[in-house]
C-alpha atoms as a PDB file:
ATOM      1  CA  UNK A   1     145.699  49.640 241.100  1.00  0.00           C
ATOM      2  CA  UNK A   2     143.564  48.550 244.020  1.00  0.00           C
ATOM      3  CA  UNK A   3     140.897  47.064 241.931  1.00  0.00           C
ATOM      4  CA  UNK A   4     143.713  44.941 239.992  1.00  0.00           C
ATOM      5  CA  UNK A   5     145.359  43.808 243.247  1.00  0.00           C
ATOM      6  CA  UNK A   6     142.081  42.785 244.715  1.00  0.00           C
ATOM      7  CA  UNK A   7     141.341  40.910 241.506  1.00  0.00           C
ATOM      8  CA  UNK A   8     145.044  39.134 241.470  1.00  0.00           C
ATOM      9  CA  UNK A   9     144.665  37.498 244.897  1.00  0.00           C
ATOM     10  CA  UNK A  10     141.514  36.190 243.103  1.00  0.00           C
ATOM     11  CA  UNK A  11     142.933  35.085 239.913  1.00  0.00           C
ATOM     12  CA  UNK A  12     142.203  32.677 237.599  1.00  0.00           C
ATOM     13  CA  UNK A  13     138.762  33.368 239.557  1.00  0.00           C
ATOM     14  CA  UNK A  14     137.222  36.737 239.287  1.00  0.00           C
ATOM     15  CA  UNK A  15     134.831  38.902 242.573  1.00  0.00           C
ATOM     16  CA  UNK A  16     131.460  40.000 241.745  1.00  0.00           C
ATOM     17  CA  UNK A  17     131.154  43.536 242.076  1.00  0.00           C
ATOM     18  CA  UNK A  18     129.480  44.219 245.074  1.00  0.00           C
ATOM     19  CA  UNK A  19     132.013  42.014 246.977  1.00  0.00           C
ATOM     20  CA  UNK A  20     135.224  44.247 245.205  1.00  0.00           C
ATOM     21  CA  UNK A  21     132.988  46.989 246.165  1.00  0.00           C
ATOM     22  CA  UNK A  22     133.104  46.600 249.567  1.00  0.00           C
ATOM     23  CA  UNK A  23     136.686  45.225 249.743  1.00  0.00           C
ATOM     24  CA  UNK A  24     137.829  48.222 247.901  1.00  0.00           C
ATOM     25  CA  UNK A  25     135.637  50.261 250.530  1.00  0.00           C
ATOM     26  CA  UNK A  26     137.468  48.032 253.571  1.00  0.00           C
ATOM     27  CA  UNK A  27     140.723  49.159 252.150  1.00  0.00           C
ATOM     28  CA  UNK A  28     139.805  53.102 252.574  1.00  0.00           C
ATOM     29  CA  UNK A  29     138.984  53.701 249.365  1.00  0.00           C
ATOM     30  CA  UNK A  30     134.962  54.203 249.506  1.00  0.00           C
ATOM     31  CA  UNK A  31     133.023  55.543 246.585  1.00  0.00           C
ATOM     32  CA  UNK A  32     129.604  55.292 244.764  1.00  0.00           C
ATOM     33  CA  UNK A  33     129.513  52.115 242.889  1.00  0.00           C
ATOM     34  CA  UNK A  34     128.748  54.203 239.767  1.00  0.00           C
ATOM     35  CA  UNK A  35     132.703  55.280 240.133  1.00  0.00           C
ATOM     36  CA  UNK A  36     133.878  51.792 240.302  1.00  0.00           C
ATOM     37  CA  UNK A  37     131.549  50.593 237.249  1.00  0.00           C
ATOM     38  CA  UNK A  38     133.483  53.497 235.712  1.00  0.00           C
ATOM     39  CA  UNK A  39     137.231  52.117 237.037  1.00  0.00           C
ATOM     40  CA  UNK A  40     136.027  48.855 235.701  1.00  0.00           C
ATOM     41  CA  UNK A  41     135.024  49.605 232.642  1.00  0.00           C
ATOM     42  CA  UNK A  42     138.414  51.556 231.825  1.00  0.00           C
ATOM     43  CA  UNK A  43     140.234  48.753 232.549  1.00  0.00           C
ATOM     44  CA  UNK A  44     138.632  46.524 230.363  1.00  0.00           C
ATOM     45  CA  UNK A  45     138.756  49.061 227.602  1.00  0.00           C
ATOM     46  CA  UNK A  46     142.674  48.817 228.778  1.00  0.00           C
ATOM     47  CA  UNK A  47     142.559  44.894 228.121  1.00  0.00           C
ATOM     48  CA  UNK A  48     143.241  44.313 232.273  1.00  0.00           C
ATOM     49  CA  UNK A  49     140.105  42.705 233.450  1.00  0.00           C
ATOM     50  CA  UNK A  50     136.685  40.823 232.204  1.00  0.00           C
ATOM     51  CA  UNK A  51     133.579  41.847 233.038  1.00  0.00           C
ATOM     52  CA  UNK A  52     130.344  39.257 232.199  1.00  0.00           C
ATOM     53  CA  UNK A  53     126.870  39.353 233.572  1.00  0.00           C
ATOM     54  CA  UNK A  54     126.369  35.702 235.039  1.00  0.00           C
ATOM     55  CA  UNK A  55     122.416  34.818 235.523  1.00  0.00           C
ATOM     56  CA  UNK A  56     121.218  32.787 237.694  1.00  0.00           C
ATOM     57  CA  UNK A  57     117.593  31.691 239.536  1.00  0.00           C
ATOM     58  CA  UNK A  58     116.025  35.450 238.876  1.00  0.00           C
ATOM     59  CA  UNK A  59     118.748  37.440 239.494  1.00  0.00           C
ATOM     60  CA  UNK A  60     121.881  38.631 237.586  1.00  0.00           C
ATOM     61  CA  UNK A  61     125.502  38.959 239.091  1.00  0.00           C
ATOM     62  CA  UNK A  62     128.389  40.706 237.815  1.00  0.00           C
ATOM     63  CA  UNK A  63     131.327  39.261 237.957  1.00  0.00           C
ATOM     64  CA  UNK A  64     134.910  40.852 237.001  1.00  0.00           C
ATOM     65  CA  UNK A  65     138.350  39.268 236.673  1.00  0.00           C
ATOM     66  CA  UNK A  66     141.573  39.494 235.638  1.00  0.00           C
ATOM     67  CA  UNK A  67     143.458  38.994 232.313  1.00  0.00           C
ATOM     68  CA  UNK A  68     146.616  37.870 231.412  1.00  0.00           C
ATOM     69  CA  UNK A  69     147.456  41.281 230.651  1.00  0.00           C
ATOM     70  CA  UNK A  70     146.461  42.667 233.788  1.00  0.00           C
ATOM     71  CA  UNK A  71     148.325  40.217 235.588  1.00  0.00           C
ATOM     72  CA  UNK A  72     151.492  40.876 233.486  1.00  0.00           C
ATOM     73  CA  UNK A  73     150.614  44.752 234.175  1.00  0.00           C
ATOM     74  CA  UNK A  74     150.407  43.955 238.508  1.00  0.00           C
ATOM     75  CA  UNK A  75     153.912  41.701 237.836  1.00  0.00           C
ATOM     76  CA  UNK A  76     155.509  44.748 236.360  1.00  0.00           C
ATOM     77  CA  UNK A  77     156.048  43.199 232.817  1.00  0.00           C
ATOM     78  CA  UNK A  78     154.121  46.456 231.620  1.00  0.00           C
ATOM     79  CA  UNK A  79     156.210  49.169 232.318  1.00  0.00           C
ATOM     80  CA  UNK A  80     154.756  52.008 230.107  1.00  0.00           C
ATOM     81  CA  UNK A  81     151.233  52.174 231.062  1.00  0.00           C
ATOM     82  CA  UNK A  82     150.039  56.351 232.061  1.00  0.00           C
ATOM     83  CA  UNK A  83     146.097  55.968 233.036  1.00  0.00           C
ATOM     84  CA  UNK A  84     146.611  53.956 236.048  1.00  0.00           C
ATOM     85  CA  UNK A  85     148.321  55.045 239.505  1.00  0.00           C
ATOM     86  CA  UNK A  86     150.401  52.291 240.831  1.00  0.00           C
ATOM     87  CA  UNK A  87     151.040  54.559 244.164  1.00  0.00           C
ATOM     88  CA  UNK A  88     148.368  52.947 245.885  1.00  0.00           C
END
């Protein structure tokens, strides 16, 4: 739920992942990035966020954000969802 919250005060933009690494880390939440690749990626299996690789001058960022669905999910317009803890 962290992950989606951090992405919602983003939204319609999105955080690379380093940055909601370490924001997700500021909020007492550390783990190996691995991990949050792995929260990610379940929640854009779920439909909730975006991921995309954006390229730029030699280098490669990614970038995740939200989706209309995740935002309806953080709103509370999903009601029935079991794979994600909204206790924290």
């Amino acid at each position: 739920m962290v992950i989606l919250e951090l992405l919602h005060t983003a939204y319609p933009g999105g955080m690379d992942t380093k940055s909601l690494w370490f924001a997700v880390d500021n909020l007492g939440y550390a783990m190996p990035i691995e991990h949050l690749y792995a929260h990610i990626k379940y929640l854009e299996e779920k439909g909730y966020v975006k991921q995309e690789s954006r390229k730029g001058h030699g280098f490669a960022i990614d970038w995740v954000t939200l989706t209309a669905s995740g935002w309806d999910f953080i709103d509370g317009h999903i009601t029935d969802e079991k794979g994600i803890d909204t206790s924290i």
